[in-house]
N, C-alpha and C. Protein backbone atom coordinates (compact mmCIF):
# COMPACT_ATOMS: atom_id res chain seq x y z
N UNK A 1 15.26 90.29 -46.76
CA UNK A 1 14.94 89.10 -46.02
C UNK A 1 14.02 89.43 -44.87
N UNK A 2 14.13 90.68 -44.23
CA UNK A 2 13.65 90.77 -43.49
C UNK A 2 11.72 91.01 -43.74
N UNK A 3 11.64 91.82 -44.55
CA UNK A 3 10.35 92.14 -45.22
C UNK A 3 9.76 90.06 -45.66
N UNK A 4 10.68 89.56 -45.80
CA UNK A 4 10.13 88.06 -46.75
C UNK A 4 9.40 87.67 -45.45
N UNK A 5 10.28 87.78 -43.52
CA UNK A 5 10.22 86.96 -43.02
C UNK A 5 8.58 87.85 -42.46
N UNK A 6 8.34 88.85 -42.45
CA UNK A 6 7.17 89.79 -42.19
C UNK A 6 6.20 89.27 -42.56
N UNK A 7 6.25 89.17 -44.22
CA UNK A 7 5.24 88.87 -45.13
C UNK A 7 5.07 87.27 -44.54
N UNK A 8 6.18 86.98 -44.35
CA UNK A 8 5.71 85.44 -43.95
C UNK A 8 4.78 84.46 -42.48
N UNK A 9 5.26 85.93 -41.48
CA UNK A 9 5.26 86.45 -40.53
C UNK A 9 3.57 86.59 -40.88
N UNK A 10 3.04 87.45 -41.22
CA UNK A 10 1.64 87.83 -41.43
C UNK A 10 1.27 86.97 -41.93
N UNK A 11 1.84 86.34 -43.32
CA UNK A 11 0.63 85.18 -43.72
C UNK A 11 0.49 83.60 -42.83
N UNK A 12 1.40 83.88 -42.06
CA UNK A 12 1.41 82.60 -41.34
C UNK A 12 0.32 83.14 -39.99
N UNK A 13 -0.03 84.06 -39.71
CA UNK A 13 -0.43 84.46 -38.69
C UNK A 13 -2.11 84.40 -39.56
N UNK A 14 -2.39 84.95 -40.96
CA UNK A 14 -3.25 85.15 -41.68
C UNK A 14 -3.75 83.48 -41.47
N UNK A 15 -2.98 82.73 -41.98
CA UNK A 15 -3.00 81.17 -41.92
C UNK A 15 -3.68 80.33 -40.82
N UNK A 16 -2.97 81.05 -40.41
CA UNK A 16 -3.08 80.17 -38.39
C UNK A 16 -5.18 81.11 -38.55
N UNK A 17 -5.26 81.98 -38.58
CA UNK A 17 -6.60 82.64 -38.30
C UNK A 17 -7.21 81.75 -39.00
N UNK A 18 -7.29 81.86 -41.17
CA UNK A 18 -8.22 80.80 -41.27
C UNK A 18 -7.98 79.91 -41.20
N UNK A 19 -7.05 78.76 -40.53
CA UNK A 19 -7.27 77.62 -40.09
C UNK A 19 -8.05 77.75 -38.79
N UNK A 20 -8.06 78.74 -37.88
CA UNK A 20 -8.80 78.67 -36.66
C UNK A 20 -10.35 78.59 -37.37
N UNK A 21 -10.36 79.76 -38.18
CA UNK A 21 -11.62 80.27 -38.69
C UNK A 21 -12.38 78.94 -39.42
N UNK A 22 -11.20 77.91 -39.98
CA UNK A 22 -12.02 76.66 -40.66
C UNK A 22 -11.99 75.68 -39.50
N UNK A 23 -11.61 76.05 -38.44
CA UNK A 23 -11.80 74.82 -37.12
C UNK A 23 -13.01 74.94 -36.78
N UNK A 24 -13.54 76.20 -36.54
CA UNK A 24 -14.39 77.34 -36.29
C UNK A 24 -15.77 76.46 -36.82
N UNK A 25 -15.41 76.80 -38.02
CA UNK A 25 -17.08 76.72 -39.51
C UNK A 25 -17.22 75.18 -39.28
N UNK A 26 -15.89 74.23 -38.69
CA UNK A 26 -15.63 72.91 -39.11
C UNK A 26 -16.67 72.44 -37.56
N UNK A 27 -16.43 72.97 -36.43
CA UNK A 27 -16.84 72.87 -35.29
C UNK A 27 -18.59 73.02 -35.52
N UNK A 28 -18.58 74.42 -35.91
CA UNK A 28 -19.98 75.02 -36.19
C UNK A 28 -20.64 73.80 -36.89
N UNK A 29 -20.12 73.07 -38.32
CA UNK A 29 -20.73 71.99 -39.01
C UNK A 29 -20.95 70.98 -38.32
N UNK A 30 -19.92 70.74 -37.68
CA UNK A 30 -20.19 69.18 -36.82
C UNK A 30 -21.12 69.51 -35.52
N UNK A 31 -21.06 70.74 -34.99
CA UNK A 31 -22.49 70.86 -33.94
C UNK A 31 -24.00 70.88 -34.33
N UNK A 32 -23.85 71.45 -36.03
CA UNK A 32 -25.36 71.35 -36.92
C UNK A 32 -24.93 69.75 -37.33
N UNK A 33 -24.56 69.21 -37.60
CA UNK A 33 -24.56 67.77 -37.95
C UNK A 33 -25.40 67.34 -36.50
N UNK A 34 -24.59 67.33 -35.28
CA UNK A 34 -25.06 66.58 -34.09
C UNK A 34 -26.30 67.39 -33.77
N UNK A 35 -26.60 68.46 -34.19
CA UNK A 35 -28.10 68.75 -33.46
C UNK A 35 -28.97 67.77 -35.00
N UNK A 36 -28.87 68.17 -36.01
CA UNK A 36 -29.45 67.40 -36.83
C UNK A 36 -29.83 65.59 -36.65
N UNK A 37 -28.63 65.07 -36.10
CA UNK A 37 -29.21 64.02 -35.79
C UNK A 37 -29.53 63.50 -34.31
N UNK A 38 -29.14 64.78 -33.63
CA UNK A 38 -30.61 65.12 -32.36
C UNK A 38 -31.70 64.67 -32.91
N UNK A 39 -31.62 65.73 -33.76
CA UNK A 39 -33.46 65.79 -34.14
C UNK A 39 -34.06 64.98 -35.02
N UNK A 40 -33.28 64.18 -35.72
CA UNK A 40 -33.26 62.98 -36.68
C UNK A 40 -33.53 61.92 -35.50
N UNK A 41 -32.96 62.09 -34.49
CA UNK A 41 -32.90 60.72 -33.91
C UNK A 41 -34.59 61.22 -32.90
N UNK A 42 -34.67 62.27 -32.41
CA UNK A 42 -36.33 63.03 -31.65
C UNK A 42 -37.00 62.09 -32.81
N UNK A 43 -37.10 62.39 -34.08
CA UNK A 43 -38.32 62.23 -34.79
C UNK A 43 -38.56 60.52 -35.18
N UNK A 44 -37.20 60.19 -35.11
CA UNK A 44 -37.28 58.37 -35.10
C UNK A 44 -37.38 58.43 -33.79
N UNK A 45 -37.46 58.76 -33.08
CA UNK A 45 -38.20 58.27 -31.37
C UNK A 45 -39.72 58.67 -31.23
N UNK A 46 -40.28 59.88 -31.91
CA UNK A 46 -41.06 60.07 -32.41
C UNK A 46 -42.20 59.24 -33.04
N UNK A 47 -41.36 58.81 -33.99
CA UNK A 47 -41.96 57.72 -35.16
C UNK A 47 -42.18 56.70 -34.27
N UNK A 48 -41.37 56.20 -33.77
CA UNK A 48 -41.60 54.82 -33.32
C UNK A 48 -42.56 55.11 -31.95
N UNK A 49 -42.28 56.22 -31.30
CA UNK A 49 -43.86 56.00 -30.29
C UNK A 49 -44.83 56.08 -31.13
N UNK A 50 -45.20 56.78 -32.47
CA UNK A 50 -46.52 56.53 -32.72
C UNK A 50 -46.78 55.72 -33.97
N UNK A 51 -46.01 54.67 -34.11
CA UNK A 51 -45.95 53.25 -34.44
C UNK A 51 -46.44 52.62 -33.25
N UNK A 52 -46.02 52.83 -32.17
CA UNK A 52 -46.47 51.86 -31.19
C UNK A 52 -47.30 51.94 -30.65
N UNK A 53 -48.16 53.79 -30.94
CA UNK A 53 -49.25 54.02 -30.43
C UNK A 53 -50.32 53.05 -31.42
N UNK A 54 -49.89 53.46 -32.68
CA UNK A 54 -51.06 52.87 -33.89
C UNK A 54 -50.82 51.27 -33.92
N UNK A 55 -49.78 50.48 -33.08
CA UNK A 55 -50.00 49.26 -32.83
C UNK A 55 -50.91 48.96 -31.33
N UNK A 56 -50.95 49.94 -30.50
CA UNK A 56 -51.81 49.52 -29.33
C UNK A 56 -53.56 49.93 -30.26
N UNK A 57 -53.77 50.90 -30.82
CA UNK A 57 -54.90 51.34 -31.66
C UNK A 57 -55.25 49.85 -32.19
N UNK A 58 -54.80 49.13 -33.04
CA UNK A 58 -54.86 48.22 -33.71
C UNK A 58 -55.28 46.83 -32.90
N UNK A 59 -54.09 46.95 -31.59
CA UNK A 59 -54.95 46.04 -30.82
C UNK A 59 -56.08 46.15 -30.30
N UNK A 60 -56.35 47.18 -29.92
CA UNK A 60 -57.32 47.60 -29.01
C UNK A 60 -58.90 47.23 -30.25
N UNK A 61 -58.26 47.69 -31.57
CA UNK A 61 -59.54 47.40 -32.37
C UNK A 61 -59.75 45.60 -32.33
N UNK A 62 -58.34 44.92 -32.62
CA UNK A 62 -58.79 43.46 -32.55
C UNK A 62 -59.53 43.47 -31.58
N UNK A 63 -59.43 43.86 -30.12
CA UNK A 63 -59.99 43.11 -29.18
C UNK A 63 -61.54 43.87 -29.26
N UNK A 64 -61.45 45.10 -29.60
CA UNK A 64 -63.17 45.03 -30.08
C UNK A 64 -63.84 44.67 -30.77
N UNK A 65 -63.25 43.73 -32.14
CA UNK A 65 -63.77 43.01 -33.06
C UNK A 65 -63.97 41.53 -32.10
N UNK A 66 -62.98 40.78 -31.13
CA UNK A 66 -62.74 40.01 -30.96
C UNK A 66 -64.17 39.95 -29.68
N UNK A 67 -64.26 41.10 -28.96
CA UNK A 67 -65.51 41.18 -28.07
C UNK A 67 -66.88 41.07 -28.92
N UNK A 68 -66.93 41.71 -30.32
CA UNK A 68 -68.00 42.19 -30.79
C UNK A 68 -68.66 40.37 -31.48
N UNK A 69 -67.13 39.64 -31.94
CA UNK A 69 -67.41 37.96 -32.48
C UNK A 69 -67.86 37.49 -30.88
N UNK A 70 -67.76 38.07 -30.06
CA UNK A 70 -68.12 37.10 -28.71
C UNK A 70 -69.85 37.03 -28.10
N UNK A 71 -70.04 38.23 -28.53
CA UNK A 71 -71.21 39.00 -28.15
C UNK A 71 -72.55 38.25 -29.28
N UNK A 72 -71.49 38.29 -30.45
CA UNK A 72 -72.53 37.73 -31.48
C UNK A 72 -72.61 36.12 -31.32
N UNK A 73 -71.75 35.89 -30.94
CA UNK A 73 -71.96 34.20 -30.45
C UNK A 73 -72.30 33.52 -29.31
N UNK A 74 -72.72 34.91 -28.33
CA UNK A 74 -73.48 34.72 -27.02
C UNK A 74 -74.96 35.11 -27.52
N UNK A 75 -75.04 36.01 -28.39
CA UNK A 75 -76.62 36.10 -29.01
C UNK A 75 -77.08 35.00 -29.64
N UNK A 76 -76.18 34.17 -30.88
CA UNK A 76 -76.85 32.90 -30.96
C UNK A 76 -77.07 32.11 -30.26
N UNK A 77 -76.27 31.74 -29.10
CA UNK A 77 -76.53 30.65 -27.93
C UNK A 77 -77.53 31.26 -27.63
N UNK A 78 -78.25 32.23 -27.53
CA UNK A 78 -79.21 32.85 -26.61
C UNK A 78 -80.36 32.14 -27.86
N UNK A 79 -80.32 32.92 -28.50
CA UNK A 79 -81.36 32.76 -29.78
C UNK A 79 -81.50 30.93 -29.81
N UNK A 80 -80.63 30.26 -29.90
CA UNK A 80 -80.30 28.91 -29.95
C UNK A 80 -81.26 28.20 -28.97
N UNK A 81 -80.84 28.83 -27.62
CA UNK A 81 -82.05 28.21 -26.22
C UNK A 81 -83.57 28.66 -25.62
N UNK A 82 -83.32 29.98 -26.55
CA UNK A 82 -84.63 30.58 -27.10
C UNK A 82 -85.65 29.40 -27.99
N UNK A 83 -84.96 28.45 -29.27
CA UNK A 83 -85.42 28.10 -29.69
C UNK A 83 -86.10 27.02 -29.36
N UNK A 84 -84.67 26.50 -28.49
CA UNK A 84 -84.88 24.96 -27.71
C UNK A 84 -86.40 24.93 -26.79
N UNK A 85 -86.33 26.07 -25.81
CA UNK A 85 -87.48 26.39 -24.91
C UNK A 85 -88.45 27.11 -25.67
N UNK A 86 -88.97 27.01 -26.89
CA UNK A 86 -90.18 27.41 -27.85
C UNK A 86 -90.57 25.55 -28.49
N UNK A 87 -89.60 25.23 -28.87
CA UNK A 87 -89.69 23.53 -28.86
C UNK A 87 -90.33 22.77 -27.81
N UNK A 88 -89.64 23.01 -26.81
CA UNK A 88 -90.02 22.19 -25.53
C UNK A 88 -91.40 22.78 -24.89
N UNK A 89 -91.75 24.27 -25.23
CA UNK A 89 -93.19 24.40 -24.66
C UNK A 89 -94.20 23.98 -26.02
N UNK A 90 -93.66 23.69 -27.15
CA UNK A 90 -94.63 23.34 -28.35
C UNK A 90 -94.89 21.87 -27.94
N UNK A 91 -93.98 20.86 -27.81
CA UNK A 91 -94.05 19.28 -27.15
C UNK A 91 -94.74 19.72 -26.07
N UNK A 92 -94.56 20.46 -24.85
CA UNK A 92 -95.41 20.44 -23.87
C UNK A 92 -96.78 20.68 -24.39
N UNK A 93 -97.22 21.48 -25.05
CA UNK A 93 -98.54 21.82 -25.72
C UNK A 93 -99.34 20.78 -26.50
N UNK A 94 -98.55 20.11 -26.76
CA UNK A 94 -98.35 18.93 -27.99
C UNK A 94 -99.45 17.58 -26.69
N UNK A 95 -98.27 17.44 -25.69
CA UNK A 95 -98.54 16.42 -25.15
C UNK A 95 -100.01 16.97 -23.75
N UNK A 96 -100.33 18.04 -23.66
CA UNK A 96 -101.30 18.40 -23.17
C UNK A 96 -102.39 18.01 -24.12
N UNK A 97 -102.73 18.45 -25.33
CA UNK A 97 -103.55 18.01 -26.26
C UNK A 97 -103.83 16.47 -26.21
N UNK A 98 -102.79 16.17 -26.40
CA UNK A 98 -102.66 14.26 -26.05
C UNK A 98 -103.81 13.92 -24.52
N UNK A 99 -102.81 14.53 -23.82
CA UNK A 99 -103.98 14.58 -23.00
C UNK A 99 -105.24 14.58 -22.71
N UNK A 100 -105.67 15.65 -23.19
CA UNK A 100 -107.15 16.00 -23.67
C UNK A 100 -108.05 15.48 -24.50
N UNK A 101 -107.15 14.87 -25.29
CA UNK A 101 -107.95 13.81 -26.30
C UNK A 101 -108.29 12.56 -25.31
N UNK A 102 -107.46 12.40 -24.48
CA UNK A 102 -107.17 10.68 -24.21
C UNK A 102 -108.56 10.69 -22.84
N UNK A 103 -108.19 12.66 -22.26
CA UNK A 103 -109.58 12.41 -21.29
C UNK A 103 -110.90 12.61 -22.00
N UNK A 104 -110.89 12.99 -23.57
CA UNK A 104 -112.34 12.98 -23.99
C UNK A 104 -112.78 11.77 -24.32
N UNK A 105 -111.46 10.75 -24.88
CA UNK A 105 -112.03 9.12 -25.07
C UNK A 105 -112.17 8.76 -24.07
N UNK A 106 -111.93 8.64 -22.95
CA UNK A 106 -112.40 8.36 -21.72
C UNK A 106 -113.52 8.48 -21.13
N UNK A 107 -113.97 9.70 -21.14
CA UNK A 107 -115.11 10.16 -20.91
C UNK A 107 -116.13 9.93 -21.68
N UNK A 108 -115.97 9.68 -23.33
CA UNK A 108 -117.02 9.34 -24.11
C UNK A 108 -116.55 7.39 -24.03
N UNK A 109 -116.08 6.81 -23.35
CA UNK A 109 -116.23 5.78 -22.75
C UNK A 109 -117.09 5.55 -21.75
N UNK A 110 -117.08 6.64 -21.18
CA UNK A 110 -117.64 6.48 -20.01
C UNK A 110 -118.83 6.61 -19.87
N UNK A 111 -119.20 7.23 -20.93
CA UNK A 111 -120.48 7.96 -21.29
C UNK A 111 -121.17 6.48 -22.34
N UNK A 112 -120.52 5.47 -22.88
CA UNK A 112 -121.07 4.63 -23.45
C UNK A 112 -121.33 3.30 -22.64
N UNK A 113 -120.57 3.07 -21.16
CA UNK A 113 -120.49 2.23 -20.27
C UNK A 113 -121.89 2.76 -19.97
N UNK A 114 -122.29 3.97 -19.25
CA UNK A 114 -123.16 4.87 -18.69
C UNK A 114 -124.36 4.18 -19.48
N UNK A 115 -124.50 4.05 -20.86
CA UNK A 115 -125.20 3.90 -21.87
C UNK A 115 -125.81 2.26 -22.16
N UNK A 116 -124.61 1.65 -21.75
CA UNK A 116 -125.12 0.12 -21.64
C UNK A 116 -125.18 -0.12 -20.62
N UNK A 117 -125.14 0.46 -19.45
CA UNK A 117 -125.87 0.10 -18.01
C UNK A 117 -127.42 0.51 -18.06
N UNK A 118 -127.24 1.69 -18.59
CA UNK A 118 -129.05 2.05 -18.91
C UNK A 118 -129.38 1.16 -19.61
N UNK A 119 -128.89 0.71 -20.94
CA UNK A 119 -129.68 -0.36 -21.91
C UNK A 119 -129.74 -2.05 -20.88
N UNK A 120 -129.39 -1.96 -20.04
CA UNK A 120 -129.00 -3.36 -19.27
C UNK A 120 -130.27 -2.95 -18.38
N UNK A 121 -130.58 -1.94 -17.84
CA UNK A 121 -131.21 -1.83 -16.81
C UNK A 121 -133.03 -1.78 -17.40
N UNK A 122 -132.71 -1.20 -18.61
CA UNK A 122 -134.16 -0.84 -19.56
C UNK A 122 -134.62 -2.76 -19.50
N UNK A 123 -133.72 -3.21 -19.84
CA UNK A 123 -133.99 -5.02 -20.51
C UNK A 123 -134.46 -5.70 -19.14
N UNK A 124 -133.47 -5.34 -18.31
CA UNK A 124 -134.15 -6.12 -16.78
C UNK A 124 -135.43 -5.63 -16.48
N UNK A 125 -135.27 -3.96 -16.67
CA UNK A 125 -136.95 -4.07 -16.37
C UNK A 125 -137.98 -4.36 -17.39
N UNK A 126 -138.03 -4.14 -18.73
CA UNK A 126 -138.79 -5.25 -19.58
C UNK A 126 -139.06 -6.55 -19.07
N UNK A 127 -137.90 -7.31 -18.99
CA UNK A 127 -137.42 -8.58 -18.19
C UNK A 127 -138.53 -8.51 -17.40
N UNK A 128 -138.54 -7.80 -15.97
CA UNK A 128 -139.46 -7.58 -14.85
C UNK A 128 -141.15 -7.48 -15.37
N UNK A 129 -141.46 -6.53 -16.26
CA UNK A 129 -142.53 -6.20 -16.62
C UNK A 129 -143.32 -6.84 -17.27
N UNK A 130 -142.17 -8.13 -18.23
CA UNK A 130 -143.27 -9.41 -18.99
C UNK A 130 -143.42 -10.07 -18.01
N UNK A 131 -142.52 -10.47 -17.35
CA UNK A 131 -142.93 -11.30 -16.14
C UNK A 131 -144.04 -11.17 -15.82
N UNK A 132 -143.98 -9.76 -14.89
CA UNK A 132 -144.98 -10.05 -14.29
C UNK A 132 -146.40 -10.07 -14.88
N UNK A 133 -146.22 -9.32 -16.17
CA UNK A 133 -147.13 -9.56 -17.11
C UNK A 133 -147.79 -10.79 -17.13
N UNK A 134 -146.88 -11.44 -17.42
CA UNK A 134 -147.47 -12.98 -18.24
C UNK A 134 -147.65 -13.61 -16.62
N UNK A 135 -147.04 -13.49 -15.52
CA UNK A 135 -147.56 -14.22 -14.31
C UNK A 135 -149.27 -13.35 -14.01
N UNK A 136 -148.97 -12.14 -14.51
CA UNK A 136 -150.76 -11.56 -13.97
C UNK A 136 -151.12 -12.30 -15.04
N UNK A 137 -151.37 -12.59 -16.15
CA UNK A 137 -152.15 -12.89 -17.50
C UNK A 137 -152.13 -14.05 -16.96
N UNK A 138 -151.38 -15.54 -16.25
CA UNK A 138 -151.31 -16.91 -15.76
C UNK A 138 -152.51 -16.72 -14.63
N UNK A 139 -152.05 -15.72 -13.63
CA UNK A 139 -152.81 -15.72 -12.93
C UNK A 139 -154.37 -15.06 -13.00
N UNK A 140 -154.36 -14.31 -13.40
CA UNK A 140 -156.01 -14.21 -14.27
C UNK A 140 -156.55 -15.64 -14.95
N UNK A 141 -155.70 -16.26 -16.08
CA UNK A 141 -156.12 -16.93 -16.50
C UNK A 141 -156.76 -18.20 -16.04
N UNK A 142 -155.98 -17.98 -14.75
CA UNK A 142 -156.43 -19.29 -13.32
C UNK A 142 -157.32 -18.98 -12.83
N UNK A 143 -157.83 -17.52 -12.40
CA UNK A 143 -158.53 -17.72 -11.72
C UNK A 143 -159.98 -17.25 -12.59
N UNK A 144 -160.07 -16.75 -13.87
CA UNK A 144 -161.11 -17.22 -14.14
C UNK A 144 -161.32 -18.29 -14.58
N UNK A 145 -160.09 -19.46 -14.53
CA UNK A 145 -160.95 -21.12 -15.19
C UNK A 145 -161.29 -21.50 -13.67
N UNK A 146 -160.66 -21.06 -12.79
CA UNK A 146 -161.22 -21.37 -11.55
C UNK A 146 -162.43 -21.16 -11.31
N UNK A 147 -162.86 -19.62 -11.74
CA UNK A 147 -164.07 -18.89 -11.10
C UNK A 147 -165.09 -19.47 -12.33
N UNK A 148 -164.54 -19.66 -13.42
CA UNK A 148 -165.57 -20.69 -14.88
C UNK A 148 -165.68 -21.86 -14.06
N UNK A 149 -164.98 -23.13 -13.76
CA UNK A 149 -165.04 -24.24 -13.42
C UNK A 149 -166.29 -24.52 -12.03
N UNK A 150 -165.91 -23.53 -11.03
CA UNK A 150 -166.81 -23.56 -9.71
C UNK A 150 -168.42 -22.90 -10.43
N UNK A 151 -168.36 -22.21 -11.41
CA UNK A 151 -169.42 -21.71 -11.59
C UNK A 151 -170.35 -22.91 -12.52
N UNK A 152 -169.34 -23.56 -13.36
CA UNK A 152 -169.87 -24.61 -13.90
C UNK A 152 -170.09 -25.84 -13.03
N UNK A 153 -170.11 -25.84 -12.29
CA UNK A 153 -169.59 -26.86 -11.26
C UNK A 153 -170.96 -26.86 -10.51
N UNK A 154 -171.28 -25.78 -10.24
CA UNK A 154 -172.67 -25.70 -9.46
C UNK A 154 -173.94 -25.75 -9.87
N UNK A 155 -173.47 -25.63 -11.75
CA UNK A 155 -174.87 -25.74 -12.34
C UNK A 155 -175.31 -27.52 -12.03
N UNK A 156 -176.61 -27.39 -12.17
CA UNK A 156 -177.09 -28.63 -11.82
C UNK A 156 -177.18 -29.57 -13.46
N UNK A 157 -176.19 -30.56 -13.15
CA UNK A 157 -176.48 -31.38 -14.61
C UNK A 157 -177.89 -31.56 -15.31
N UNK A 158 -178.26 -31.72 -16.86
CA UNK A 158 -179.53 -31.93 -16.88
C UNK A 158 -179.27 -33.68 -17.34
């Protein structure tokens, strides 16, 4: 009995060790478990900062697409009032011509007024020049029936 309680004695002592020894490996597992999902949980913290980096990336591109649609729709307004003020100096050009026409009819008005004052002035003096024409030709004609009549006048009747 005594040898049973020895043997029992040792294996209970053998026992008690690998149960320490599996507390041990059991401890050891569950500290690699918790560093594992340390580092499981690092790399999902990980992940998700650079998820959130490649969501600021993403914005940052909208808003350079969103600057680049702004830029292009400040160039058409530009291009747009570009066009307006190529319009408005073509009408200005437009209505200068107008102009220019309206002072050449004017002037070749003026130039035909010019034209029938001369033809008005040519006729008055014609006008003037038969006159006095036909009053010298009256008056000649008087005074030689005058200067005929006295000359006949003095001949002595026969």
């Amino acid at each position: 009995m005594c040898s049973f309680t020895l043997v029992f004695k040792t294996d209970v002592k053998h026992l008690l060790l690998l149960l320490l020894l599996l507390q041990l490996l059991l401890l050891l597992l569950l500290l690699l478990l918790l560093l594992l999902l340390l580092l499981l949980l690092l790399l999902l913290l990980l992940l998700l900062v650079l998820l959130l980096l490649l969501l600021l990336l993403l914005l940052l591109l909208l808003l350079l697409l969103l600057l680049q649609l702004l830029l292009l729709l400040l160039l058409l307004l530009l291009l747009l009032l570009l066009l307006l003020l190529l319009l408005l100096l073509l009408l200005l050009l437009l209505l200068l011509l107008l102009l220019l026409l309206l002072l050449l009819l004017l002037l070749l008005l003026l130039l035909l007024l010019l034209l029938l004052l001369l033809l008005r002035l040519l006729l008055l003096i014609l006008v003037v020049v038969v006159v006095v024409v036909v009053v010298v030709v009256v008056v000649v004609c008087f005074v030689i029936s005058e200067l005929a009549f006295r000359t006949f006048s003095n001949v002595p009747s026969i």
